[in-house]
C-alpha atoms as a PDB file:
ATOM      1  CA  UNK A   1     -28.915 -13.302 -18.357  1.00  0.00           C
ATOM      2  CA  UNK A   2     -29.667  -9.124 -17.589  1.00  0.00           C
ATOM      3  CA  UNK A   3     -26.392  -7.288 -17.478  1.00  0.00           C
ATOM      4  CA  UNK A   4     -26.801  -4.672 -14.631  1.00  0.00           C
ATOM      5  CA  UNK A   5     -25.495  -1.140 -15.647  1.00  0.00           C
ATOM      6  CA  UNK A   6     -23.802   0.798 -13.456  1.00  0.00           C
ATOM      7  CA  UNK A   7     -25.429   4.088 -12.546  1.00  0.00           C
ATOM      8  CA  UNK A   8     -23.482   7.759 -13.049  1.00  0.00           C
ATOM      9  CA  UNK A   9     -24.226   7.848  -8.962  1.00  0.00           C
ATOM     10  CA  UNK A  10     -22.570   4.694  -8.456  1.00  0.00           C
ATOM     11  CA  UNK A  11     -19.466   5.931 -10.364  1.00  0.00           C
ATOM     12  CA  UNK A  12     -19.184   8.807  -8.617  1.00  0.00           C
ATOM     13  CA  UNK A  13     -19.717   7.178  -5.213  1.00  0.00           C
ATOM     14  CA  UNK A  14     -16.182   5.062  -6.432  1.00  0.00           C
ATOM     15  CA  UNK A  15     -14.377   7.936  -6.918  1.00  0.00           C
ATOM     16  CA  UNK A  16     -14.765   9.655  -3.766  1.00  0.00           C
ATOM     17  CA  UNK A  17     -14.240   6.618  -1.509  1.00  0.00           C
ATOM     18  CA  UNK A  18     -10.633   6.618  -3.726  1.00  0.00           C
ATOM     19  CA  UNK A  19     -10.083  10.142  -3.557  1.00  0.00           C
ATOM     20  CA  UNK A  20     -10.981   9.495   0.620  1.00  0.00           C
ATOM     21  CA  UNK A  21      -8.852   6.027   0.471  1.00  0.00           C
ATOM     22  CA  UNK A  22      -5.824   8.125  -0.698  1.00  0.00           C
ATOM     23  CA  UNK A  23      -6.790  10.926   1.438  1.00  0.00           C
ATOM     24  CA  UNK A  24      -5.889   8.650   4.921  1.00  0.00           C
ATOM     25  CA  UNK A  25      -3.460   6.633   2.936  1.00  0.00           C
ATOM     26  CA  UNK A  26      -1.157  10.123   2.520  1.00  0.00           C
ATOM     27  CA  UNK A  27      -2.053  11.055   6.135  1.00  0.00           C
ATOM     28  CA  UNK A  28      -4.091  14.283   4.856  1.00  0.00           C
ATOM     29  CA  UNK A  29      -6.570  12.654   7.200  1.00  0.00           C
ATOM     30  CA  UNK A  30      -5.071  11.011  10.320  1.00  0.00           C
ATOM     31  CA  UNK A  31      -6.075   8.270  12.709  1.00  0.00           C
ATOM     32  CA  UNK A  32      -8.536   9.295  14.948  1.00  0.00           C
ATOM     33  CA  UNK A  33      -9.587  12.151  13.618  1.00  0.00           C
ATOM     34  CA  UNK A  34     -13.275  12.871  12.974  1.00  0.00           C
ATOM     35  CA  UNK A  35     -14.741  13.449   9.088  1.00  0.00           C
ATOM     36  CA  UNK A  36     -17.840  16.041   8.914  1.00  0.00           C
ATOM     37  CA  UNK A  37     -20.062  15.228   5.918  1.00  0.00           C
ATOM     38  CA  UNK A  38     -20.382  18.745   5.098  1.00  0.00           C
ATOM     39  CA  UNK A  39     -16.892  19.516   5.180  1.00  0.00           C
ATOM     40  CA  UNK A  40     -16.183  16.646   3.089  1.00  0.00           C
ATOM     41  CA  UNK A  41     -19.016  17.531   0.374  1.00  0.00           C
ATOM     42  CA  UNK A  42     -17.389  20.905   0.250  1.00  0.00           C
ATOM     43  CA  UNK A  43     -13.486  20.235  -0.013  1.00  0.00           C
ATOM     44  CA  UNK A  44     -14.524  17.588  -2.665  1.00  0.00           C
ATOM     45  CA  UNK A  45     -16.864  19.171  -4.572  1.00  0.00           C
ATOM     46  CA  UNK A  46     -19.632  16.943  -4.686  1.00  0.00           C
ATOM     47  CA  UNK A  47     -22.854  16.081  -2.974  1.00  0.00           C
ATOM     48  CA  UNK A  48     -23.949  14.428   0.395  1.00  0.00           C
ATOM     49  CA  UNK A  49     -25.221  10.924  -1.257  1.00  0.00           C
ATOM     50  CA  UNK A  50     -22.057   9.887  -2.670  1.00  0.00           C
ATOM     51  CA  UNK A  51     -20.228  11.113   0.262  1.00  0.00           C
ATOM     52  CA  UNK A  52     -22.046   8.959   2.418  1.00  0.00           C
ATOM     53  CA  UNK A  53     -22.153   6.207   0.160  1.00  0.00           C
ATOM     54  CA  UNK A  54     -18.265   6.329  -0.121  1.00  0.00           C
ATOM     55  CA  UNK A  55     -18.166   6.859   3.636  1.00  0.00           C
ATOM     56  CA  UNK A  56     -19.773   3.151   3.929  1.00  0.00           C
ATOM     57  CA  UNK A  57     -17.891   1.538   1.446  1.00  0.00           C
ATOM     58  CA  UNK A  58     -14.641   3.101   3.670  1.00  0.00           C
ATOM     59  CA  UNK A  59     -15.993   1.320   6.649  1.00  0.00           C
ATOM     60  CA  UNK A  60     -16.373  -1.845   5.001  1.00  0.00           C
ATOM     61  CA  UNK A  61     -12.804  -1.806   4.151  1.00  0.00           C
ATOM     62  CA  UNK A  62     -11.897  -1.323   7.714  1.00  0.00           C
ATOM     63  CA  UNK A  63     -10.804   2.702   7.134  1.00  0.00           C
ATOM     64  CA  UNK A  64     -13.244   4.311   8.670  1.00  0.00           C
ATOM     65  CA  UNK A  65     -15.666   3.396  11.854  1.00  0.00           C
ATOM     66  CA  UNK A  66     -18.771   4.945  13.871  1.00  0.00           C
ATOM     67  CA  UNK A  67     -18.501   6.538  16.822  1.00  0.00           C
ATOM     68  CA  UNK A  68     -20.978   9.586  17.068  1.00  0.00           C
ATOM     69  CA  UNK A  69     -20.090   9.933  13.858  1.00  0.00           C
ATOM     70  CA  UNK A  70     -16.951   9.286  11.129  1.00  0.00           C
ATOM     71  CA  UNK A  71     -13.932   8.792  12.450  1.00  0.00           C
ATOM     72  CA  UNK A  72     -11.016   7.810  10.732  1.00  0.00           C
ATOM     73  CA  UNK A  73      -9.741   4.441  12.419  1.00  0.00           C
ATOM     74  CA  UNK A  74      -6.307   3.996  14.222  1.00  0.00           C
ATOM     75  CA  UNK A  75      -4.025   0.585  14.234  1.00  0.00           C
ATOM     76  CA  UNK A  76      -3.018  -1.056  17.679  1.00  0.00           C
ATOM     77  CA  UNK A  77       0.503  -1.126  17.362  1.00  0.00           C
ATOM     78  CA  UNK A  78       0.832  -4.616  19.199  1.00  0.00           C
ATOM     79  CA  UNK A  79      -0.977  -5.761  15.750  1.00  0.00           C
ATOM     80  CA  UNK A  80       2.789  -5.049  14.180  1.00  0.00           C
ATOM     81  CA  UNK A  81       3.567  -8.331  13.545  1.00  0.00           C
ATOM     82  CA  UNK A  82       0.243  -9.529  11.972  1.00  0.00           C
ATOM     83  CA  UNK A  83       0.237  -6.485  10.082  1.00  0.00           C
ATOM     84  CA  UNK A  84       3.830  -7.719   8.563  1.00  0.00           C
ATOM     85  CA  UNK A  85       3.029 -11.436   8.476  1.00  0.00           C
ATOM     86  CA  UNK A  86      -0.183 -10.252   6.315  1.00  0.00           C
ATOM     87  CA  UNK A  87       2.237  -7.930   4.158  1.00  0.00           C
ATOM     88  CA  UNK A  88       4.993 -10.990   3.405  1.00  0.00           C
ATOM     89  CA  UNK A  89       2.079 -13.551   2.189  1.00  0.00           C
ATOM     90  CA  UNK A  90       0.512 -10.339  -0.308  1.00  0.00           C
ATOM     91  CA  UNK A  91       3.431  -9.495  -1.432  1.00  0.00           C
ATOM     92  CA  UNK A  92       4.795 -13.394  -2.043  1.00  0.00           C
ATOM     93  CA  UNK A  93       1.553 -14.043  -3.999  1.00  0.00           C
ATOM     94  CA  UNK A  94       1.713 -10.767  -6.288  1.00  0.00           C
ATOM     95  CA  UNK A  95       5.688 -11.059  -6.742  1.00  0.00           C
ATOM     96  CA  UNK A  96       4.880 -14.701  -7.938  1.00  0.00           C
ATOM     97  CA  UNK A  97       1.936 -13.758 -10.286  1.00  0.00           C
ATOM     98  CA  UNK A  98       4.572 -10.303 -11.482  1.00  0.00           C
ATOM     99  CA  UNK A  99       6.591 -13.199 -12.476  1.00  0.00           C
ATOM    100  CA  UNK A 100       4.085 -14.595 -14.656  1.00  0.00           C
ATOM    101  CA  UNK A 101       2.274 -12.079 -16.012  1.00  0.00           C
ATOM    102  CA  UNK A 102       4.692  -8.555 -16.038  1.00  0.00           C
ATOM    103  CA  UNK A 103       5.135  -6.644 -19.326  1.00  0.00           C
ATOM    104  CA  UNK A 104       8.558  -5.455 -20.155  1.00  0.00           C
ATOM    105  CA  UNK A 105       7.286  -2.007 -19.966  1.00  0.00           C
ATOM    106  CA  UNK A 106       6.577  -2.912 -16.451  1.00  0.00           C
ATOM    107  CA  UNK A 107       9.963  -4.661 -16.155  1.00  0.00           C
ATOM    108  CA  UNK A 108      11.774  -1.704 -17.277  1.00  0.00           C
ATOM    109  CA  UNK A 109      10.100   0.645 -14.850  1.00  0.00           C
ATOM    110  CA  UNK A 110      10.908  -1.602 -11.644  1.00  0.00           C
ATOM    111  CA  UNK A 111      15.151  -1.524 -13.059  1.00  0.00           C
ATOM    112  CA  UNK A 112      14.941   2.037 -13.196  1.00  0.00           C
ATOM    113  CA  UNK A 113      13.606   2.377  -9.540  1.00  0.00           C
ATOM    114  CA  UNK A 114      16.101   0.039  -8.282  1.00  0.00           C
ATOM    115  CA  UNK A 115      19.061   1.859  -9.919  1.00  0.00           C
ATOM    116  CA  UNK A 116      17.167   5.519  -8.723  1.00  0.00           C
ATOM    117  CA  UNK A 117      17.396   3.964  -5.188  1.00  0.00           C
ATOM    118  CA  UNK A 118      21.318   3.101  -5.220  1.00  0.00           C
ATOM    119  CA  UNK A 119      23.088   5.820  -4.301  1.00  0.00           C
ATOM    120  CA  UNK A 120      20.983   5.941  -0.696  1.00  0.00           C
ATOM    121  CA  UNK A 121      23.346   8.825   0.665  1.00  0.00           C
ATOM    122  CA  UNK A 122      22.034  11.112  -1.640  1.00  0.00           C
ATOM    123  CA  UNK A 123      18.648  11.063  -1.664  1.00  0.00           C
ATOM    124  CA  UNK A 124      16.202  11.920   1.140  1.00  0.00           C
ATOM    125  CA  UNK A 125      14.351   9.845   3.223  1.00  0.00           C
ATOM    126  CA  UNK A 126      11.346  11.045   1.488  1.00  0.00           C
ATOM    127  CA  UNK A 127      12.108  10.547  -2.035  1.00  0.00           C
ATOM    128  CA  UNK A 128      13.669   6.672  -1.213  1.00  0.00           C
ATOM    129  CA  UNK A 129      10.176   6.330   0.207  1.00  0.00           C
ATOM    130  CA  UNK A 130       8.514   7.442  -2.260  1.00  0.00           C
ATOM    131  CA  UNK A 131      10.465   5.231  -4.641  1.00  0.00           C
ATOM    132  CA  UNK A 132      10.398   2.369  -2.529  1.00  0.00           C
ATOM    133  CA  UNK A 133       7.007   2.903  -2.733  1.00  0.00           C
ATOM    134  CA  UNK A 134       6.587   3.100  -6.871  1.00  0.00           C
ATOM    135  CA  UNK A 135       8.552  -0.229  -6.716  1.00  0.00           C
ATOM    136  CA  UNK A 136       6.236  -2.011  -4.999  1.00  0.00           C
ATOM    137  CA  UNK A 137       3.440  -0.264  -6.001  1.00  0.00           C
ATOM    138  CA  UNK A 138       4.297  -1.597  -9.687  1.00  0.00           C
ATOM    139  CA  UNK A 139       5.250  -4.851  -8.790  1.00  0.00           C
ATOM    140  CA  UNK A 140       1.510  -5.034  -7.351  1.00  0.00           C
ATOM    141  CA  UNK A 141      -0.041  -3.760 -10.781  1.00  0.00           C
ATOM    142  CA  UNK A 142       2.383  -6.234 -12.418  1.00  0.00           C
ATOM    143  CA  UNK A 143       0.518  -9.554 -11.162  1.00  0.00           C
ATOM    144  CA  UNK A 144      -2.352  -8.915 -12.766  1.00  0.00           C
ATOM    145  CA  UNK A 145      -4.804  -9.385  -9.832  1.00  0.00           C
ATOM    146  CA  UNK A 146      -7.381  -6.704  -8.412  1.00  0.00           C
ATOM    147  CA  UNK A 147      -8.433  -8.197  -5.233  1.00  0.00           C
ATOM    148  CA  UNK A 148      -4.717  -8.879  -4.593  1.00  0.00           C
ATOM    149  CA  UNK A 149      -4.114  -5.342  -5.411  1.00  0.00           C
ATOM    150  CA  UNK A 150      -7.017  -4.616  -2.732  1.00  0.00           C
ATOM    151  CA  UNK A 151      -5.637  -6.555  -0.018  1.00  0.00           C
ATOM    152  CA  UNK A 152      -2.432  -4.971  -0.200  1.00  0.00           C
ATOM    153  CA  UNK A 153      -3.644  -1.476  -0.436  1.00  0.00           C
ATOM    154  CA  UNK A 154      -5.694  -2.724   3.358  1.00  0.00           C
ATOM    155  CA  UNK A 155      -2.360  -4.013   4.661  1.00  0.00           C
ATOM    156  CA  UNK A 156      -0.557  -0.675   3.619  1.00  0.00           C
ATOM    157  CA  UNK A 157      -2.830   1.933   5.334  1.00  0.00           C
ATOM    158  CA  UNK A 158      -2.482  -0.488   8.494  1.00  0.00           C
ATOM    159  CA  UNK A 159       1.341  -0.432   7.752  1.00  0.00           C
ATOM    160  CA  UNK A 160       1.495   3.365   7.379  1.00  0.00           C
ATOM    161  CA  UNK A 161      -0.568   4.228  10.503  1.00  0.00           C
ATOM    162  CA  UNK A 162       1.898   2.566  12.393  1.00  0.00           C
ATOM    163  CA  UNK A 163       3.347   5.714  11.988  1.00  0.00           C
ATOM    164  CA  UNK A 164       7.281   3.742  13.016  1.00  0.00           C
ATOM    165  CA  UNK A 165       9.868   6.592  14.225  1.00  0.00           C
ATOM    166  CA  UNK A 166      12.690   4.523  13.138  1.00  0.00           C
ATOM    167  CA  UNK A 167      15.612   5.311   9.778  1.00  0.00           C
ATOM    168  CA  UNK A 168      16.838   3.168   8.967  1.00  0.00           C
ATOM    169  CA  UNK A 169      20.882   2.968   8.609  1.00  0.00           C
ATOM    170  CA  UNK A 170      22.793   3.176   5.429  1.00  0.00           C
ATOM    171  CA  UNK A 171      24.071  -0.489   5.349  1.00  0.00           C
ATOM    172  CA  UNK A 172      19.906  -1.556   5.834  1.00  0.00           C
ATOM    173  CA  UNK A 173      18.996   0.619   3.160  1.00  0.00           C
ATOM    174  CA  UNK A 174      22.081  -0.943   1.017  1.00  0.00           C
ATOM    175  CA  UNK A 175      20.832  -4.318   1.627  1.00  0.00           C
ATOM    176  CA  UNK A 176      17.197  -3.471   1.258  1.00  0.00           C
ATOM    177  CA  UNK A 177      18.208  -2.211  -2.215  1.00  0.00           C
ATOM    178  CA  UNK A 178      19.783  -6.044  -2.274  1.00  0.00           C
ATOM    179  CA  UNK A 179      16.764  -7.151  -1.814  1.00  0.00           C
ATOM    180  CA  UNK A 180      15.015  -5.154  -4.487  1.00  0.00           C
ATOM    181  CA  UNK A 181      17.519  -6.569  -7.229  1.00  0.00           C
ATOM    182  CA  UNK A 182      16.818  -9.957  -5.649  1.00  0.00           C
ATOM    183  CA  UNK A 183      13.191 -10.112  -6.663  1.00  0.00           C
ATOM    184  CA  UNK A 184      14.031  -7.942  -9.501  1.00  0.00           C
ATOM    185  CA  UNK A 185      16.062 -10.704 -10.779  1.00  0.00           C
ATOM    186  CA  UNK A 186      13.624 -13.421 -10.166  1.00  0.00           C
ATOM    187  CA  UNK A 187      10.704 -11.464 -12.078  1.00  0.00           C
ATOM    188  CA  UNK A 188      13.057 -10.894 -15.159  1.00  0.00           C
ATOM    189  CA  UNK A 189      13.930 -14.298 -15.306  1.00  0.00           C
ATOM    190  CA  UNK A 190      10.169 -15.665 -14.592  1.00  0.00           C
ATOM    191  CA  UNK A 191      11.070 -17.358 -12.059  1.00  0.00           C
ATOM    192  CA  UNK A 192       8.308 -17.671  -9.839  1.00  0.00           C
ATOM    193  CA  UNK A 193       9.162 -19.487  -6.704  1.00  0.00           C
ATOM    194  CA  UNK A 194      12.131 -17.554  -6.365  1.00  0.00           C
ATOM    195  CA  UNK A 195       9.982 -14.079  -6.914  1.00  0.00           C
ATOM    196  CA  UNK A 196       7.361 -15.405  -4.225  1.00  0.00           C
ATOM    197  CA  UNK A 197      10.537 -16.376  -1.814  1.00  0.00           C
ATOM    198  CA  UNK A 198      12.840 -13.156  -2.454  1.00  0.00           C
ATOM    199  CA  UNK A 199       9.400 -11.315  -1.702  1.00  0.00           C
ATOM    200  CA  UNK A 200       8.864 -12.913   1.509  1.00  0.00           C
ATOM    201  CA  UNK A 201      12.397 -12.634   2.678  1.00  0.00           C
ATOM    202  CA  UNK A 202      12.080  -8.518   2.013  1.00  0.00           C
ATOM    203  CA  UNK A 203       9.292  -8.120   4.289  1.00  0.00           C
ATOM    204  CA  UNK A 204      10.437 -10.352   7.012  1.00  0.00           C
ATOM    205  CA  UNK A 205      13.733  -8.723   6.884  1.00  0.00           C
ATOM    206  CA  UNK A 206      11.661  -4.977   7.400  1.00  0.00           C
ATOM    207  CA  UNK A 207      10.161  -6.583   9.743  1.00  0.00           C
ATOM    208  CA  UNK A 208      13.302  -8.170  11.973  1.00  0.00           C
ATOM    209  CA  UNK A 209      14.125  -4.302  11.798  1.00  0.00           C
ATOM    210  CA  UNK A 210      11.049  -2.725  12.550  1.00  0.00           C
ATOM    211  CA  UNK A 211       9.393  -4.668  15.559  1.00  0.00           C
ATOM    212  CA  UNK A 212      11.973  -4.684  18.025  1.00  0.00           C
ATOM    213  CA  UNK A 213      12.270  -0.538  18.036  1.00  0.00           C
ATOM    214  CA  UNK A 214       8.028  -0.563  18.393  1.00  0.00           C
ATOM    215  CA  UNK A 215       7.023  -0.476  22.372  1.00  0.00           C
ATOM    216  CA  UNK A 216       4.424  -2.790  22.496  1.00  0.00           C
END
């Protein structure tokens, strides 16, 4: 059987549509706002083929749609609750796989985050994202699955477009934290069901939180 190679264009194709993908993901490109080809071969240093080939592949994935030209693509906040029901069955799956398959390198990472987000009161609500974020963000890496990996990355642009004006109070970031040592627990243990449940229960709990302050 012929192994296909992959072509130096085809690599570089990849790394744009990340370097895009992480682009909307950190809001340096925001919903609704329209992408010049040009503009984007000249703030990433590259040619127009891979830009447009990235471009596609962005579409595809549901980032990016056609209309007169690129524009980056917004999230109908009355989709809140599918976009959290699709979080809570991702992030079951890869807590239950993290159970099975995380290294103690990896294990030893997530109890350092958890312990970094304890004292809530002093810490910004940017850095406890941000660390939030690194937890789960390593418990995703942790299972061991790609596509997985994909799916969630899908569910977390959707998730962050939301763009939710809500902070959450010092008791719901104490019991998020909770939470965190919950699955925590059930990963060091390899306990799998309890990892997939513990998982669930975080999101659904965001999400008890979340949906009632978003005018639908």
């Amino acid at each position: 059987m012929a192994v296909r190679k992959t072509s130096a264009g085809e690599f570089m194709a990849s790394d744009v549509r990340n370097r895009l993908r992480s682009m909307i993901l950190g809001a340096e490109l925001k919903p609704a706002q329209r992408l010049v080809e040009d503009d984007l071969c000249e703030r990433l240093g590259v040619g127009r083929t891979p830009v447009r080939e990235a471009l596609l592949l962005l579409q595809g994935e549901g980032f990016l749609s056609r209309e007169r030209g690129w524009v980056v693509e917004t999230v109908d906040r009355s989709q809140v609750r599918a976009i959290f029901e699709s979080r809570a069955a991702i992030e079951a799956a890869t807590a239950r796989l993290a159970a099975r398959h995380a290294e103690a390198s990896e294990l030893d990472s997530l109890a350092t985050l958890v312990e970094a987000m304890e004292p809530g009161e002093t810490l910004t609500r940017s850095e406890l994202n941000s660390l939030n974020t690194q937890f789960h963000k390593t418990i995703i890496a942790a299972s061991k699955n790609m596509f997985l990996a994909q799916f969630h990355e899908r569910t977390l642009f959707h998730y962050w477009m939301l763009r939710v004006p809500i902070l959450f109070s010092e008791a719901e970031v104490r019991e998020t934290n909770l939470q965190h040592r919950r699955i925590l627990a059930a990963l060091v243990g390899r306990d799998e069901e309890e990892a997939e449940r513990a998982a669930r229960h975080h999101v659904e709990a965001t999400m008890a939180i979340v949906e009632p302050a978003i005018e639908l």
